[in-house]
N, C-alpha and C. Protein backbone atom coordinates (compact mmCIF):
# COMPACT_ATOMS: atom_id res chain seq x y z
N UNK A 1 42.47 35.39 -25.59
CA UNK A 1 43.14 36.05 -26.68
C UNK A 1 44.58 36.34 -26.28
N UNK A 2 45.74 37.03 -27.08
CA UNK A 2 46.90 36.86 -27.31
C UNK A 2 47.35 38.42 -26.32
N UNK A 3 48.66 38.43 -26.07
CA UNK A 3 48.90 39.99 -25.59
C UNK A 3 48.35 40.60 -26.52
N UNK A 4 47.26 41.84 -25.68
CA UNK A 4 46.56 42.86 -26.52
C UNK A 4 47.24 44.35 -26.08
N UNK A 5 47.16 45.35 -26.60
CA UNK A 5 47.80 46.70 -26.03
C UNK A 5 46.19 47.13 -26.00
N UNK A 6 46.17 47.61 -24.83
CA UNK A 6 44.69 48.39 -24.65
C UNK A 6 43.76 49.63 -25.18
N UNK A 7 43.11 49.74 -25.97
CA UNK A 7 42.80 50.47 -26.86
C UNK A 7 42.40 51.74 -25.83
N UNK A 8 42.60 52.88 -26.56
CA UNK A 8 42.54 54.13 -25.51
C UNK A 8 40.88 54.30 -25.74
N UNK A 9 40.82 55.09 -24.22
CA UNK A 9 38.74 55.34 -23.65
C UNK A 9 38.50 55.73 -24.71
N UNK A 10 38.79 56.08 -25.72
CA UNK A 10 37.60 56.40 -27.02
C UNK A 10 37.38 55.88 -27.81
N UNK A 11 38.47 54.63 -27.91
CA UNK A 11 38.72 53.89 -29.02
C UNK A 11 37.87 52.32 -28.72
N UNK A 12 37.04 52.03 -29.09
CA UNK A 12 36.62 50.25 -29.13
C UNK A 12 37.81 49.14 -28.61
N UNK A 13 37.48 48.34 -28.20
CA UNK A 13 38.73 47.21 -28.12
C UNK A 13 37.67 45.74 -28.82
N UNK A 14 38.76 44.81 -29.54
CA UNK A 14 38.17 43.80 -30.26
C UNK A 14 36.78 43.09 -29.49
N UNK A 15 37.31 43.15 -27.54
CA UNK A 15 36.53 42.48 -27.50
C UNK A 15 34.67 42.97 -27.72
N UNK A 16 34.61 44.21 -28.29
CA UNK A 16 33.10 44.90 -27.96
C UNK A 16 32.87 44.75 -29.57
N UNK A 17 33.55 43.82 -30.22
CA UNK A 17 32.77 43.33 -31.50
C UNK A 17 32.74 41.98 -31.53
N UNK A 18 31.53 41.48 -32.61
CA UNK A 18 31.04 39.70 -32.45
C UNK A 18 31.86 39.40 -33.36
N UNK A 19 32.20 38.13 -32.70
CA UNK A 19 32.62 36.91 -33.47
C UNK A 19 33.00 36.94 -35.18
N UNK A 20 31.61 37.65 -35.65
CA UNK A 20 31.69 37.38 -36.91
C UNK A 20 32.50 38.97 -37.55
N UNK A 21 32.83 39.93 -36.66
CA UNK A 21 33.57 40.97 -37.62
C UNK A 21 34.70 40.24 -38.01
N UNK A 22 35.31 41.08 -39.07
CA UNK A 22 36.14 40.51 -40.07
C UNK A 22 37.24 41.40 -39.78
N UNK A 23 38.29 40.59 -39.88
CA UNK A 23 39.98 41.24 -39.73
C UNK A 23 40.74 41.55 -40.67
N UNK A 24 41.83 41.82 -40.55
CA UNK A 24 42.66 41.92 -40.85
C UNK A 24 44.24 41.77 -40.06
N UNK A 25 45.12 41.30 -40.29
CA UNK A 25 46.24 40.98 -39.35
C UNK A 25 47.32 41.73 -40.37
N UNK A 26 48.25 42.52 -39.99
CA UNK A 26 49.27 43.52 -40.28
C UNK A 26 50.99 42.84 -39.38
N UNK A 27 51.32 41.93 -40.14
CA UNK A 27 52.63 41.43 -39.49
C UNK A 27 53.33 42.80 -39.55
N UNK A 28 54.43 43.06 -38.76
CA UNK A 28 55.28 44.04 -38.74
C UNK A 28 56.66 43.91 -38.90
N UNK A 29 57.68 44.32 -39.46
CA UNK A 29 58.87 43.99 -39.62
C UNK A 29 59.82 44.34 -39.10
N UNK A 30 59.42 44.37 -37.60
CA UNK A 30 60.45 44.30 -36.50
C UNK A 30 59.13 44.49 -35.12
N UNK A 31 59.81 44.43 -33.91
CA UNK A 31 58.84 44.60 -32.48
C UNK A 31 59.03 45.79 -32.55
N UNK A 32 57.29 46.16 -32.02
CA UNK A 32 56.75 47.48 -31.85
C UNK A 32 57.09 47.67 -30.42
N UNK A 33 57.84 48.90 -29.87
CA UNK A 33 58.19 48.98 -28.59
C UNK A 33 56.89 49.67 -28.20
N UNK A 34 56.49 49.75 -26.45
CA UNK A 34 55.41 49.94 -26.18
C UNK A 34 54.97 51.53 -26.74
N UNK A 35 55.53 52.25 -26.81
CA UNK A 35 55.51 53.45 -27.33
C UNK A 35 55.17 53.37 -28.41
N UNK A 36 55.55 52.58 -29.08
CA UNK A 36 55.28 52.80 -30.74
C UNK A 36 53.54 52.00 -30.66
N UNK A 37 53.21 51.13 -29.93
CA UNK A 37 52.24 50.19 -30.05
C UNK A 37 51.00 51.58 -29.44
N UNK A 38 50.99 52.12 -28.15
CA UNK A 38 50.58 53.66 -27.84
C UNK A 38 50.11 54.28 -29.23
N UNK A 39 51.07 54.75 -29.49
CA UNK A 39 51.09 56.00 -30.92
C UNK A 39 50.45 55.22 -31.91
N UNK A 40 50.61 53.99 -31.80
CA UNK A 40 50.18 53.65 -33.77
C UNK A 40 48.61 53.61 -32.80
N UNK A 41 47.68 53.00 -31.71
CA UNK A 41 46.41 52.90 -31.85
C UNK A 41 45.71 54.37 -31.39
N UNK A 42 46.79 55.02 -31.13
CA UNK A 42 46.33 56.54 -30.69
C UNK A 42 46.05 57.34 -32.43
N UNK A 43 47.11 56.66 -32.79
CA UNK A 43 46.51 57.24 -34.68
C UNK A 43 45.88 56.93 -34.96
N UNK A 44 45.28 55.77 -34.98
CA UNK A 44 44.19 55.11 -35.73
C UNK A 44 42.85 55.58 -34.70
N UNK A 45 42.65 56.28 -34.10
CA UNK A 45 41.24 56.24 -33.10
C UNK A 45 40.42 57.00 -34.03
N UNK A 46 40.66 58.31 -34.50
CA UNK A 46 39.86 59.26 -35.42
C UNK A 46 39.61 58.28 -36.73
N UNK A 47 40.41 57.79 -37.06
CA UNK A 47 39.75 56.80 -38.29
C UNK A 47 38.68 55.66 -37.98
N UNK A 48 38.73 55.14 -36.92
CA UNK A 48 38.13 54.02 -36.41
C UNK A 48 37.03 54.49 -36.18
N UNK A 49 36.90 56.26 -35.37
CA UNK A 49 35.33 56.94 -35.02
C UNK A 49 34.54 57.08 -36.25
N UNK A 50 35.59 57.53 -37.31
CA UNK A 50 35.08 57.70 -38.45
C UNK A 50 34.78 56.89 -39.84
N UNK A 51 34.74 55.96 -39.77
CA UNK A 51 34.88 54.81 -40.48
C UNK A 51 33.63 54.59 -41.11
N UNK A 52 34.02 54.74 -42.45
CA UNK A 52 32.68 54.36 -43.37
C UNK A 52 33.14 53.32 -44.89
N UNK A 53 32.35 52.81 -44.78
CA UNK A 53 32.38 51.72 -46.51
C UNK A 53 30.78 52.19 -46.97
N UNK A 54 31.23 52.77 -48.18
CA UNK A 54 30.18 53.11 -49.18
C UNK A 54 29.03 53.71 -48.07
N UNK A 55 29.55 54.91 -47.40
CA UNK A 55 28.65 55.64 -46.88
C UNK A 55 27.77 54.84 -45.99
N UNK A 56 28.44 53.70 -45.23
CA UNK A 56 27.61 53.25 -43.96
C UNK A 56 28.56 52.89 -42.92
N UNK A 57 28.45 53.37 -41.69
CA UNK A 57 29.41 53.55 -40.67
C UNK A 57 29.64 52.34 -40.15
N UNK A 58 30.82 52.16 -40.05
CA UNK A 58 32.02 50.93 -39.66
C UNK A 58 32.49 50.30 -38.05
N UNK A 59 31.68 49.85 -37.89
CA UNK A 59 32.13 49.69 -36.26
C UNK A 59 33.50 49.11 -36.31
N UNK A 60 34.34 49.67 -35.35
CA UNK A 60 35.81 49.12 -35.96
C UNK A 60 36.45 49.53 -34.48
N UNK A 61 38.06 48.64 -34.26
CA UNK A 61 38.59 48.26 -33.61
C UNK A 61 40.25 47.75 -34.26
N UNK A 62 40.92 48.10 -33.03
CA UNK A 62 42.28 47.78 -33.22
C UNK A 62 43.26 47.65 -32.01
N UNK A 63 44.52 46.81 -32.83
CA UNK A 63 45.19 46.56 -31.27
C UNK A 63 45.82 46.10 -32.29
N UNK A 64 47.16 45.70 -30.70
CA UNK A 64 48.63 44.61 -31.54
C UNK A 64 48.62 43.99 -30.18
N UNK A 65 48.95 42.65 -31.36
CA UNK A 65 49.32 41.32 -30.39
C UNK A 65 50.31 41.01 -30.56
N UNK A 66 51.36 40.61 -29.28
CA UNK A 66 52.49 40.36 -29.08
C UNK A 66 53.81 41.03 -29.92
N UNK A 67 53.15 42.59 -30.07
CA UNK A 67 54.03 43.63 -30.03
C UNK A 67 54.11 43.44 -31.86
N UNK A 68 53.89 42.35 -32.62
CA UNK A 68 54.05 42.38 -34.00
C UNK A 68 53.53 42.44 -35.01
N UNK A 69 52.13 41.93 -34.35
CA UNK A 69 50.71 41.68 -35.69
C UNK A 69 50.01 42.79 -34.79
N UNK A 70 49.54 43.91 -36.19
CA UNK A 70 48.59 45.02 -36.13
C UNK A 70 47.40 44.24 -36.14
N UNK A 71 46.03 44.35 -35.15
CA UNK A 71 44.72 44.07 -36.14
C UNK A 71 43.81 45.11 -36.29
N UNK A 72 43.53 45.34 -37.35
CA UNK A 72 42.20 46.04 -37.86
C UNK A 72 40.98 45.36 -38.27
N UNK A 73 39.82 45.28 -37.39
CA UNK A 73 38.66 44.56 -36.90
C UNK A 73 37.16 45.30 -37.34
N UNK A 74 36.39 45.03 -38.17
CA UNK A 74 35.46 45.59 -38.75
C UNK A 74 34.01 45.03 -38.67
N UNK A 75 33.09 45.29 -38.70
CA UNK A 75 31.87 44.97 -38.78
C UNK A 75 31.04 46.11 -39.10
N UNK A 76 29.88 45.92 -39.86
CA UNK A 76 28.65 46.53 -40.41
C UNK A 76 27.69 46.23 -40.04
N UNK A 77 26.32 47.13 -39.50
CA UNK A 77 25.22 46.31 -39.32
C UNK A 77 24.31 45.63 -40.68
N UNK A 78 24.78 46.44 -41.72
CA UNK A 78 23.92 45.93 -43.09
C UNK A 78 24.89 44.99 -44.14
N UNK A 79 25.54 44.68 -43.97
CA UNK A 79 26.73 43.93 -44.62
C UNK A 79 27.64 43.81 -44.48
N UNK A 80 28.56 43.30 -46.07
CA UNK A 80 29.53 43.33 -45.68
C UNK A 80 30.65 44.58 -46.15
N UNK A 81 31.88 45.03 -45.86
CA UNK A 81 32.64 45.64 -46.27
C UNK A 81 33.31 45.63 -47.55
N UNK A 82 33.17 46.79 -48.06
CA UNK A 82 33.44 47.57 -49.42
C UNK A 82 34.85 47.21 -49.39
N UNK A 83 35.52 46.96 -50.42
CA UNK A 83 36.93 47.02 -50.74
C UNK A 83 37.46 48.45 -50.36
N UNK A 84 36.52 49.45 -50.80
CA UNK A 84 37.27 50.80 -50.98
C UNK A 84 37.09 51.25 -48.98
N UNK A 85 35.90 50.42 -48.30
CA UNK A 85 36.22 50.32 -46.77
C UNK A 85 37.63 50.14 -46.16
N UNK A 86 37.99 48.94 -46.88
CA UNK A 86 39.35 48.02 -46.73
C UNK A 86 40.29 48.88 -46.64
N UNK A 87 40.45 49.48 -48.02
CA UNK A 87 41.13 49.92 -48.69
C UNK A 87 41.74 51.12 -47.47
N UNK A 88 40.51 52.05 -46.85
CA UNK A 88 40.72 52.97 -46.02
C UNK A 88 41.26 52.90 -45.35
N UNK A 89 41.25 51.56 -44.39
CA UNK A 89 42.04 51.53 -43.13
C UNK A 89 43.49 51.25 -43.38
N UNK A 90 43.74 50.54 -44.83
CA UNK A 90 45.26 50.75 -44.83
C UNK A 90 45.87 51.92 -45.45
N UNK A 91 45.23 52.99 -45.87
CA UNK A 91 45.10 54.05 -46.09
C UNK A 91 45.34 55.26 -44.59
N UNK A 92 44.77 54.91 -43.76
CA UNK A 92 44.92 55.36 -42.30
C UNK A 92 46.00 54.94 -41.67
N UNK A 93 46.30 53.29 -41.85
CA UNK A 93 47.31 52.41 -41.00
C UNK A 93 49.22 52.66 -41.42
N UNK A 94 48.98 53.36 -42.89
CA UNK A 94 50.62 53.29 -43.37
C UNK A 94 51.14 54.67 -43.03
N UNK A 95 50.41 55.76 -43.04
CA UNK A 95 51.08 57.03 -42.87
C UNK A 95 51.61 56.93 -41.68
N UNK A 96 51.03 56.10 -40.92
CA UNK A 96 51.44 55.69 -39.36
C UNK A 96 52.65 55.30 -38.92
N UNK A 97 52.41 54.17 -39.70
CA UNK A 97 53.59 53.33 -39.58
C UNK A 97 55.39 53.60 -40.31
N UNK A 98 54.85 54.46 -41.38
CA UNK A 98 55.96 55.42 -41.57
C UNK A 98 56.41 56.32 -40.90
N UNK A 99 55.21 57.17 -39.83
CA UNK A 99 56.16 58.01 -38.91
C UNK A 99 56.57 57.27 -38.34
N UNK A 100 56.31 56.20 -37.57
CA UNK A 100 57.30 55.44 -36.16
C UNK A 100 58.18 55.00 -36.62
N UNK A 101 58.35 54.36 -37.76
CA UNK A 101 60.18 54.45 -38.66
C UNK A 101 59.61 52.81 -38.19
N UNK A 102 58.61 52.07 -38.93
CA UNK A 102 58.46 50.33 -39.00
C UNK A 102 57.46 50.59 -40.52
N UNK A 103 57.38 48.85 -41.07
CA UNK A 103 56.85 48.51 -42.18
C UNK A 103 56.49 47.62 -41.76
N UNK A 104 55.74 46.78 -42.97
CA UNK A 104 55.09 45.31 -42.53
C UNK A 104 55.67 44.05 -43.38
N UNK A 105 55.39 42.97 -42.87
CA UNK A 105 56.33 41.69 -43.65
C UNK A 105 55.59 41.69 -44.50
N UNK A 106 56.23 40.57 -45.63
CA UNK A 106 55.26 40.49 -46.84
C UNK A 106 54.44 39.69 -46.95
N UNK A 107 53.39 39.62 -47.59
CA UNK A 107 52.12 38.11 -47.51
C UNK A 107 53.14 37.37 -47.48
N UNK A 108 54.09 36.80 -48.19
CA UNK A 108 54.30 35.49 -48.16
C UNK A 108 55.44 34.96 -47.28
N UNK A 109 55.91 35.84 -46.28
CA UNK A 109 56.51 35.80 -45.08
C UNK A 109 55.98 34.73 -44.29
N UNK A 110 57.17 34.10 -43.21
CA UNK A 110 56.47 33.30 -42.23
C UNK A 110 57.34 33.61 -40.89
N UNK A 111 56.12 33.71 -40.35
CA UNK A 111 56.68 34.10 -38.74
C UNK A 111 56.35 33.31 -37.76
N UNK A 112 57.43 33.05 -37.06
CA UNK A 112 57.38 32.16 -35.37
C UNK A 112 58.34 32.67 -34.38
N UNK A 113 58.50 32.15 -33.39
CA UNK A 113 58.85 32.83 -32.48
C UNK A 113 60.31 31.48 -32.19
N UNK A 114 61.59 32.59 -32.19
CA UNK A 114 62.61 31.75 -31.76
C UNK A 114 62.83 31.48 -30.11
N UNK A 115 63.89 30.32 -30.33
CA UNK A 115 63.82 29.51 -29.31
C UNK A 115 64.31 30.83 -28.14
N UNK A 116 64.60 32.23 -28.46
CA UNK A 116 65.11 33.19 -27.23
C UNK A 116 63.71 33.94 -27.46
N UNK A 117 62.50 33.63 -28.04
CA UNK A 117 61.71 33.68 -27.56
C UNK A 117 60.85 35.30 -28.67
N UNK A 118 61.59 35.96 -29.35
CA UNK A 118 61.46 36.78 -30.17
C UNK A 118 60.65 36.21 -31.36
N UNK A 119 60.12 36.90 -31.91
CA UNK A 119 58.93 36.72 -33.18
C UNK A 119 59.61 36.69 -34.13
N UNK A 120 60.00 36.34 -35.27
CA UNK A 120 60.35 36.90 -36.54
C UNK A 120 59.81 36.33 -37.59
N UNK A 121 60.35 36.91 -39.12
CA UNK A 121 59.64 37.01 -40.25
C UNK A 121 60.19 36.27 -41.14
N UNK A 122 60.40 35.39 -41.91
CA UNK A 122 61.66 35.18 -42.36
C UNK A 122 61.04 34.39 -44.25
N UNK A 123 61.44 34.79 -45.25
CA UNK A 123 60.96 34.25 -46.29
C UNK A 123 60.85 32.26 -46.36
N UNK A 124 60.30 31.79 -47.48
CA UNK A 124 60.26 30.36 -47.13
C UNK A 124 61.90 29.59 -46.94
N UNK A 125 62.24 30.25 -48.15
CA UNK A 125 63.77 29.94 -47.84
C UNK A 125 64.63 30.07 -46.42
N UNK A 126 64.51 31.01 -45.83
CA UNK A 126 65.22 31.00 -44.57
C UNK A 126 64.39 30.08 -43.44
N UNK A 127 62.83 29.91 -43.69
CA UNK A 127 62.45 29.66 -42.55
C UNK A 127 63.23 28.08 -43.13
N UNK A 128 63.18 27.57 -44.67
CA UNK A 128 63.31 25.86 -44.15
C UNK A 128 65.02 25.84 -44.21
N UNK A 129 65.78 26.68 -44.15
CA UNK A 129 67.06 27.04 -43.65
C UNK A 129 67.24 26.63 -42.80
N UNK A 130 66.45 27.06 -41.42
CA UNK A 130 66.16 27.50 -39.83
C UNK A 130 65.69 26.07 -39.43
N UNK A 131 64.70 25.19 -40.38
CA UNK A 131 64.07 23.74 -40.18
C UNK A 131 65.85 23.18 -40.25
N UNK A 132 66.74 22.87 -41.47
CA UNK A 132 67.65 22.44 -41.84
C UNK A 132 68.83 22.60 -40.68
N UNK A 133 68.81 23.71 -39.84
CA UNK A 133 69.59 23.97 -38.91
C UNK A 133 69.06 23.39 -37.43
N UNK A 134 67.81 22.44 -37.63
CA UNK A 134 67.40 22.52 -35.99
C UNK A 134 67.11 23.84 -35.72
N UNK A 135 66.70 25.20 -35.84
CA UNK A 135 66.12 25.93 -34.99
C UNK A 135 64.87 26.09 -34.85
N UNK A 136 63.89 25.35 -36.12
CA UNK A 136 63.01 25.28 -36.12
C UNK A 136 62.87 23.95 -36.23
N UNK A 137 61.48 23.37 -35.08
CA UNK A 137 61.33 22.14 -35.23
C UNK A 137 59.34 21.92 -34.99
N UNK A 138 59.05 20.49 -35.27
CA UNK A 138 57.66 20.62 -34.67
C UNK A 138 57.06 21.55 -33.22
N UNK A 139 57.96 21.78 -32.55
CA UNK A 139 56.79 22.27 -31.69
C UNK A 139 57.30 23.89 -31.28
N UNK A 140 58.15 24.90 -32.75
CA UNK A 140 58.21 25.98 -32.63
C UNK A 140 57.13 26.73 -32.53
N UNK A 141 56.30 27.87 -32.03
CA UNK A 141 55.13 28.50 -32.12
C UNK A 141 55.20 29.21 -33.52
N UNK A 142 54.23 28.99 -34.40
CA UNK A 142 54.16 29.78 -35.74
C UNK A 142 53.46 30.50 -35.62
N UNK A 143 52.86 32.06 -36.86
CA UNK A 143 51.74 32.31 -36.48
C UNK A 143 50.90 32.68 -38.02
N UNK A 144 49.71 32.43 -37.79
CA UNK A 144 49.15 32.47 -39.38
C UNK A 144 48.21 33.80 -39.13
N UNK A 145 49.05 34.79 -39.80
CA UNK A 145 48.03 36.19 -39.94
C UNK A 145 46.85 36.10 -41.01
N UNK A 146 46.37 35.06 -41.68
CA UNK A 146 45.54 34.89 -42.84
C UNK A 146 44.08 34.57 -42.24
N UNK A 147 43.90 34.81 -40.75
CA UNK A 147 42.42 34.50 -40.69
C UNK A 147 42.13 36.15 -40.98
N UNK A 148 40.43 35.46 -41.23
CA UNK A 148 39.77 36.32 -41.41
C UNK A 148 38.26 37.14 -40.83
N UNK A 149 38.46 36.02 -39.27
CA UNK A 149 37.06 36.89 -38.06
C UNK A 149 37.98 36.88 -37.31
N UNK A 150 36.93 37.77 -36.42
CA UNK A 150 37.24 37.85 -34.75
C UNK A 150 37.15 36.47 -33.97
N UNK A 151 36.36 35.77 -34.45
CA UNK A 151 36.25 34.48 -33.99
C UNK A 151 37.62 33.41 -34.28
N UNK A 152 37.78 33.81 -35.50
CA UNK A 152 38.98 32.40 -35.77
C UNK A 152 39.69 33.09 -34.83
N UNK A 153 40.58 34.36 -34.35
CA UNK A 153 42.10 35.16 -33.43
C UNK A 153 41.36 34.91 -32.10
N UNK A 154 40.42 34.29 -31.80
CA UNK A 154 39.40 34.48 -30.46
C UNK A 154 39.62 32.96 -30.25
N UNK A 155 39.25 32.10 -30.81
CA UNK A 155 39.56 30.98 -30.89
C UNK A 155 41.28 30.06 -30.94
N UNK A 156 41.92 31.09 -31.04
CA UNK A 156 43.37 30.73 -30.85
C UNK A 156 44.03 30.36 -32.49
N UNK A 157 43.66 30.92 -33.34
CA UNK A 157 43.97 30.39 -34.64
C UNK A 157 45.16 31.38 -35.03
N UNK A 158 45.52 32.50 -34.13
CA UNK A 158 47.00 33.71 -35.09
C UNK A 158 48.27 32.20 -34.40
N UNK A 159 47.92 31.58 -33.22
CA UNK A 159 49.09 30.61 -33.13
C UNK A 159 48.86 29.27 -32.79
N UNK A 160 50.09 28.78 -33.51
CA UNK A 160 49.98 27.24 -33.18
C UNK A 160 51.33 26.79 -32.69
N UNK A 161 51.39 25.57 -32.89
CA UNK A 161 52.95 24.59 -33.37
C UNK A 161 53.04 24.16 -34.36
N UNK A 162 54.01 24.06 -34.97
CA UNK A 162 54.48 24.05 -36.04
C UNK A 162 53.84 22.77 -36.73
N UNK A 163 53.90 21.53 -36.08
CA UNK A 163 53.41 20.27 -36.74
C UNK A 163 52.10 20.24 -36.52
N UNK A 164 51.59 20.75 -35.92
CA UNK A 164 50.05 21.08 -36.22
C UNK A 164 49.40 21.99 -37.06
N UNK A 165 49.91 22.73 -38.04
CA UNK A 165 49.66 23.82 -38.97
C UNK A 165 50.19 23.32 -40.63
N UNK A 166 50.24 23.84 -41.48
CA UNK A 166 50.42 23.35 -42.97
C UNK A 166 51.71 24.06 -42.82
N UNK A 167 52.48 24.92 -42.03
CA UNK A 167 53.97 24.93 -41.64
C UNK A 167 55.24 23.39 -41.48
N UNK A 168 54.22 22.34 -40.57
CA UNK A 168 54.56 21.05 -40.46
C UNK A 168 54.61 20.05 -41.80
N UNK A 169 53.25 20.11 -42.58
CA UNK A 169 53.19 19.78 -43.55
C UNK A 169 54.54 19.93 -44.47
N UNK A 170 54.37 21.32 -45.26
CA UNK A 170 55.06 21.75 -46.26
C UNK A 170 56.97 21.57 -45.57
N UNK A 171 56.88 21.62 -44.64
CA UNK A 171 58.35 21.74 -44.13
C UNK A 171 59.06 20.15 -43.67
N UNK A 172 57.87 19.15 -42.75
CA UNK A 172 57.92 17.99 -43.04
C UNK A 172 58.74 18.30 -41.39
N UNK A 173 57.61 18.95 -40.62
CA UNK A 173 57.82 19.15 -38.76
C UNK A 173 56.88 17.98 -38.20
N UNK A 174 57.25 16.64 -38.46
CA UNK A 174 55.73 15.78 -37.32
C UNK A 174 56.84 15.40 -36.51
């Protein structure tokens, strides 16, 4: 798996859930300094102990990888998760992220990591800007926050290269 920040002794870490819990990935709109990455999973621990969808308790987990993507990691022993479950943890996750003075990119953001090695976010327009300029080429690292287990981010699916992803495709990186 990807740089993880270590979830504090009370808190779960991804790896003590299966394969099949279900995520969520939280791009961020700028790097979380280690302090801020600290504080945001130190906020979220009382929600994570406490975690319920439709009155059945939530085994749950969190961390940030490579200082930019939040994950919030869920599983049930009797199903699956309630929207209004969902709903909670970003309910828990924004009051947060407003004290540390950060927000999150938008769904339709795309993020890779430039050639000095930094993550960023950048709408479609700038990223095929960035293609048009040479700074982005087939084998920039992209990253797709749209899975949805522990298994696909376990399996290496938050990153790729660019011409191996529908980034290559749509942008025309082989």
């Amino acid at each position: 798996m990807s740089v993880e920040v270590p979830a504090p002794a009370a808190t779960k870490s991804l790896d003590e859930l299966p394969d099949e819990a279900r995520i969520w990935i939280y791009p961020t709109d700028r790097e979380l300094t280690a302090a801020d990455q600290q504080a945001l999973i130190e906020g979220l621990e009382d929600f994570l102990e406490s975690w319920e969808s439709h009155r059945r308790p939530v085994d749950g987990a969190a961390a940030i990888l490579h200082a930019r993507f939040v994950v919030i990691a869920a599983t049930l022993a009797d199903g699956d998760m309630s929207g209004c479950g969902i709903d909670a943890s970003v309910h828990a996750l924004l009051p947060i992220a407003e004290r540390l003075g950060f927000g999150f990119a938008t769904p339709l953001d795309i993020h890779y990591r430039t050639g000095s090695g930094a993550i960023v976010s950048v709408d479609r327009l700038r990223f095929a800007e960035a293609v048009e300029r040479g700074l982005v080429d087939g084998s920039t690292i992209v990253y797709n926050p749209d899975l949805t287990t522990l298994e696909q981010l376990r399996t290496g699916g938050l990153e790729s290269i660019a011409r191996d992803s529908w980034h290559g495709r749509a942008f025309g990186l082989f």
